[in-house]
Protein backbone atom coordinates (compact mmCIF):
# COMPACT_ATOMS: atom_id res chain seq x y z
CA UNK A 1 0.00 0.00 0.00
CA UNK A 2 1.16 3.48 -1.05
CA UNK A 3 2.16 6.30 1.93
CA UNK A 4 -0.73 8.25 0.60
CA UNK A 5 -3.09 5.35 0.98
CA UNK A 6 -2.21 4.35 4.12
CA UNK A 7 -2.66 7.89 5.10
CA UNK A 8 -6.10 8.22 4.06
CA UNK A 9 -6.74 4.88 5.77
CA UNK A 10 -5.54 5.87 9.05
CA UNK A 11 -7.96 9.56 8.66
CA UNK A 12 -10.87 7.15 7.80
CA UNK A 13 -10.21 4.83 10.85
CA UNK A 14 -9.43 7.21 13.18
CA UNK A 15 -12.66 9.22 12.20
CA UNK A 16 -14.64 6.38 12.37
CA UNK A 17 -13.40 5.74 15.93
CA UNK A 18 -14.45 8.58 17.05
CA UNK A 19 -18.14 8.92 15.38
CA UNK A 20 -19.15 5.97 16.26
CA UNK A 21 -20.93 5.46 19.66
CA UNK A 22 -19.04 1.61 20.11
CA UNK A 23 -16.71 -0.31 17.89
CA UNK A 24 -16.22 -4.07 18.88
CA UNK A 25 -12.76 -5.74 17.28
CA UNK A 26 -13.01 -9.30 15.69
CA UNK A 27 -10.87 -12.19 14.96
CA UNK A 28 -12.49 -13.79 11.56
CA UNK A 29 -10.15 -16.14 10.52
CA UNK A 30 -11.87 -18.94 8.70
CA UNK A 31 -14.31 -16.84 7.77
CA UNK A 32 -15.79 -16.89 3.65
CA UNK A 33 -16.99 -14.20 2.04
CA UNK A 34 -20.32 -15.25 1.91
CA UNK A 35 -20.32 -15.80 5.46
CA UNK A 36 -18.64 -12.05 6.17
CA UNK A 37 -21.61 -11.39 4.19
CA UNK A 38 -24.23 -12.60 6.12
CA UNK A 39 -22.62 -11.14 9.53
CA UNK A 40 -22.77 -7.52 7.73
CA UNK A 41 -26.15 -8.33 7.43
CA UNK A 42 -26.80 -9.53 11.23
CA UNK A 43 -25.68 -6.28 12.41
CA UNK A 44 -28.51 -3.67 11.33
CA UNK A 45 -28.26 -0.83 9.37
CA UNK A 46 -26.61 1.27 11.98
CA UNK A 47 -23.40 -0.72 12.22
CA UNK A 48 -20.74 -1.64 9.44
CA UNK A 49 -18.22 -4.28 9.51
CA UNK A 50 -14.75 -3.96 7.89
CA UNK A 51 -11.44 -5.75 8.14
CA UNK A 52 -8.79 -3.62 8.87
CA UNK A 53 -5.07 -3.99 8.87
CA UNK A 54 -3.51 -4.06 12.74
CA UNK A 55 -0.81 -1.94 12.16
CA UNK A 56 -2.85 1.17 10.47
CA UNK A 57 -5.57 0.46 12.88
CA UNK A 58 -3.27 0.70 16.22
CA UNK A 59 -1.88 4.08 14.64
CA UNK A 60 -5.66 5.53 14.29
CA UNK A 61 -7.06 4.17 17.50
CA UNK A 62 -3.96 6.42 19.28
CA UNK A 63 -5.01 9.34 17.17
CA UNK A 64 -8.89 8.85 18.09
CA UNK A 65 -7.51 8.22 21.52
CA UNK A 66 -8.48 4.88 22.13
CA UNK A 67 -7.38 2.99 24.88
CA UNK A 68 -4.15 1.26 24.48
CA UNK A 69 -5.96 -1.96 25.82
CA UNK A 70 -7.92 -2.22 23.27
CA UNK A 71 -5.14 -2.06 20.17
CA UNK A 72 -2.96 -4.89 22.21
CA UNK A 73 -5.62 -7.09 21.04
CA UNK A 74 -5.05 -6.16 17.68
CA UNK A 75 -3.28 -9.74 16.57
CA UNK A 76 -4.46 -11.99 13.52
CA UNK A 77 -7.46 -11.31 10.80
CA UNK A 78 -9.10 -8.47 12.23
CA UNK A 79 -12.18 -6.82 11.66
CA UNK A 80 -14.60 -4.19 13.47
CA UNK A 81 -17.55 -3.51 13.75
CA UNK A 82 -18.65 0.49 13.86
CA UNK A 83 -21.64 1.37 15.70
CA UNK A 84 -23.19 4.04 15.16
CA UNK A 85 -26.65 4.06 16.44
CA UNK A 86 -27.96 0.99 18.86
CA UNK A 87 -24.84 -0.80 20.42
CA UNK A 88 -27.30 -3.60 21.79
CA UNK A 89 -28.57 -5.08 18.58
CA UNK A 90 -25.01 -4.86 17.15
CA UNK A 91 -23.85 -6.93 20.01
CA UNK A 92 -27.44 -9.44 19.38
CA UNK A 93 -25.86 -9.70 16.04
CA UNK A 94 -22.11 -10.69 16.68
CA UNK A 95 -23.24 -12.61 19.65
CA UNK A 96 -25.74 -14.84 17.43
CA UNK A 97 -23.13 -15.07 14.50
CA UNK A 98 -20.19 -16.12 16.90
CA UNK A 99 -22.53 -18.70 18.24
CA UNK A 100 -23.27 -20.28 14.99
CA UNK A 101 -20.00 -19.41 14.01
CA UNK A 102 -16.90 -19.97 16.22
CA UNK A 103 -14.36 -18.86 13.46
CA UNK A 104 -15.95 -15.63 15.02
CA UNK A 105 -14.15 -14.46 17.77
CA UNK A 106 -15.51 -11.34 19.81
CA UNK A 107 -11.66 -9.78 21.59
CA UNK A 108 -13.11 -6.79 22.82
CA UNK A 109 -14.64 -3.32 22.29
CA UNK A 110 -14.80 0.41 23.55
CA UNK A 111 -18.37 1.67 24.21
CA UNK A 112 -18.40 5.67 24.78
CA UNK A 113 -14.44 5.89 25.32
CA UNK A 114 -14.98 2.52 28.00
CA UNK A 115 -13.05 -0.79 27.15
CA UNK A 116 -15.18 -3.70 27.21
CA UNK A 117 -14.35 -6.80 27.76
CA UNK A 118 -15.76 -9.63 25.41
CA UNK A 119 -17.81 -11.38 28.70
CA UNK A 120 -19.35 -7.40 28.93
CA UNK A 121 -20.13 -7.57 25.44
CA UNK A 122 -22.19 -10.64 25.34
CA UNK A 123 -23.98 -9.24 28.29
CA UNK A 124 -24.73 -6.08 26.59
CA UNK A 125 -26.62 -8.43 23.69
CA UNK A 126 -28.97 -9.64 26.71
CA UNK A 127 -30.72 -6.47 26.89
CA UNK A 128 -33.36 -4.82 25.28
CA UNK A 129 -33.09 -3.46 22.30
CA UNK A 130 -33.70 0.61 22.24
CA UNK A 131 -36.85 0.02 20.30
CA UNK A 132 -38.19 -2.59 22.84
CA UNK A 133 -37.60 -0.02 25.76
CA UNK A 134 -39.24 2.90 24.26
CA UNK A 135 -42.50 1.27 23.07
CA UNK A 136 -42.20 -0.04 26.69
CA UNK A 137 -41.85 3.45 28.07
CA UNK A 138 -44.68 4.23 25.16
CA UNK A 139 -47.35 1.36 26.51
CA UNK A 140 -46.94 2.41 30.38
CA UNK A 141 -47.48 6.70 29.40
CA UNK A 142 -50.48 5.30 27.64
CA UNK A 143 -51.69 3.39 30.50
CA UNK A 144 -51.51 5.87 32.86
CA UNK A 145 -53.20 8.63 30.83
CA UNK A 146 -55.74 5.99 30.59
CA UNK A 147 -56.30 5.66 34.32
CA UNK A 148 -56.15 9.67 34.70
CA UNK A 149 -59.11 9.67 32.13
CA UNK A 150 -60.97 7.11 33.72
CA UNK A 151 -60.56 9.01 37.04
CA UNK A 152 -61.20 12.53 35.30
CA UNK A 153 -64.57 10.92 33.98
CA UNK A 154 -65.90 9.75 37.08
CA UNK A 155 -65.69 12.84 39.08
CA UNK A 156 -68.77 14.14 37.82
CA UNK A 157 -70.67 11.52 38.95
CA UNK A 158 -69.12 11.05 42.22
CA UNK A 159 -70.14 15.22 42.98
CA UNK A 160 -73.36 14.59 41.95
CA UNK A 161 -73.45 12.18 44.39
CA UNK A 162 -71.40 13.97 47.13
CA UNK A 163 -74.19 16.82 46.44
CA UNK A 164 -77.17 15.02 46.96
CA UNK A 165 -75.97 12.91 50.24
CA UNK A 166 -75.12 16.88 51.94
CA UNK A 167 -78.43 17.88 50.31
CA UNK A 168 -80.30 14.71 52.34
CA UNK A 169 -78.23 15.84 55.77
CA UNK A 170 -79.10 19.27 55.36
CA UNK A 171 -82.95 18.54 54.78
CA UNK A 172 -82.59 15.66 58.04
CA UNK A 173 -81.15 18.53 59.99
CA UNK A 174 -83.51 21.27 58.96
CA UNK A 175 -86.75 18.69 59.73
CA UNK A 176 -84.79 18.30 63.33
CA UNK A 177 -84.95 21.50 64.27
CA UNK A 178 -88.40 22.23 63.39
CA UNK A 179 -89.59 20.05 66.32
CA UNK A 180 -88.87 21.67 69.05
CA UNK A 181 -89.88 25.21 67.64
CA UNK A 182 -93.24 23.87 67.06
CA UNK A 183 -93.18 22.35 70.88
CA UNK A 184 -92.34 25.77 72.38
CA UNK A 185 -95.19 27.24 69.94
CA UNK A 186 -97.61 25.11 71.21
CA UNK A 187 -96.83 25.72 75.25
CA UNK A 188 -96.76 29.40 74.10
CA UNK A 189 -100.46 29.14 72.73
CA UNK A 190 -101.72 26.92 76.26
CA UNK A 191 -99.61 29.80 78.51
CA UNK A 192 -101.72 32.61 76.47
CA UNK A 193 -104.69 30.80 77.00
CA UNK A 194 -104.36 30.48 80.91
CA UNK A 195 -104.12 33.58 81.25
CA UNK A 196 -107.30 35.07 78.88
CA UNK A 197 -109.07 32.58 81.66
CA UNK A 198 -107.35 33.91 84.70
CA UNK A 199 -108.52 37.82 83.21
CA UNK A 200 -112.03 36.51 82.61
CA UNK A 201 -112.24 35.52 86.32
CA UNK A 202 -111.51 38.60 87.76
CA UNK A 203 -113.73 40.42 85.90
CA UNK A 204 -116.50 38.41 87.23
């Protein structure tokens, strides 16, 4: 390869390295095309798979500023895979190919500037994807706005209801206090009586 080309080849890496939110390094010896094929293919369309040369590649993961642990692995057939938009279904992808696969071998990866060992990778393929967690996060918003119109919609009805058991105290109170105003009104009328009597007799 030409100075010039290995140049450009250590820009592209190096700018690759450092767009991408995780880049997982490869051994794929054994590997045919058709099969390379296929695991460019397992990996979505936000990740990209390309077999690099070890000595370019440890010269533009210093320049990105990539951990040195990482470019020690750098030994054999090597390939990486750029992420560049969900890490977990890249790593559902490599993890899956590896396993049907063993000329795969996952060495290691850097996720957001942190080395990751290839036990930490296959761990990262057990989660869920971003997709899975948002329509998650989607289904619960839904259910609660759900409950809050439920609860909005029965208010009505329980006022009316609040209303009209106050209304049946007030009218139980009102009838109780009626009573003993018509008692008093009733001794008042026998007292004023008494004493038209008690007037009549002394006139006599």
């Amino acid at each position: 390869m030409a100075r010039a080309d290995k140049v450009t080849a250590v820009a592209e890496l190096s700018e690759r390295f450092q767009s991408s939110s995780g880049a997982v390094l490869t051994e794929y010896r054994g590997l045919s095309v058709a099969q390379l094929g296929e695991l460019r293919r397992s990996l979505g369309e936000h990740a990209t798979f390309a077999v690099v040369k070890n000595t370019l590649t440890k010269i533009a993961a210093n320049d990105a500023g990539v951990s040195a642990e990482l470019t020690e692995l750098l030994s054999g057939p090597s390939a990486i895979a750029f992420v560049q938009g969900d890490v977990v279904e890249a790593a559902k992808g490599l993890r899956d190919f590896s396993r049907a696969n063993p000329f795969l071998v996952i060495k290691g990866g850097v996720l957001d500037g942190k080395v990751m060992q290839p036990d930490e990778i296959v761990k990262l393929a057990d989660l869920e994807s971003r997709e899975v967690l948002l329509a998650k996060l989607a289904g619960a918003m839904k259910a609660s706005m759900a409950n809050a119109a439920a609860t909005f919609a029965a208010l009505p009805v329980q006022m009316a209801r609040l209303l009209a058991a106050l209304e049946a105290k007030q009218g139980e109170q009102d009838g109780g206090a009626e009573s003993p105003s018509g008692a008093d009104g009733a001794e008042a009328a026998d007292g004023a009586a008494d004493e038209g009597e008690a007037e009549a007799g002394d006139s006599d």
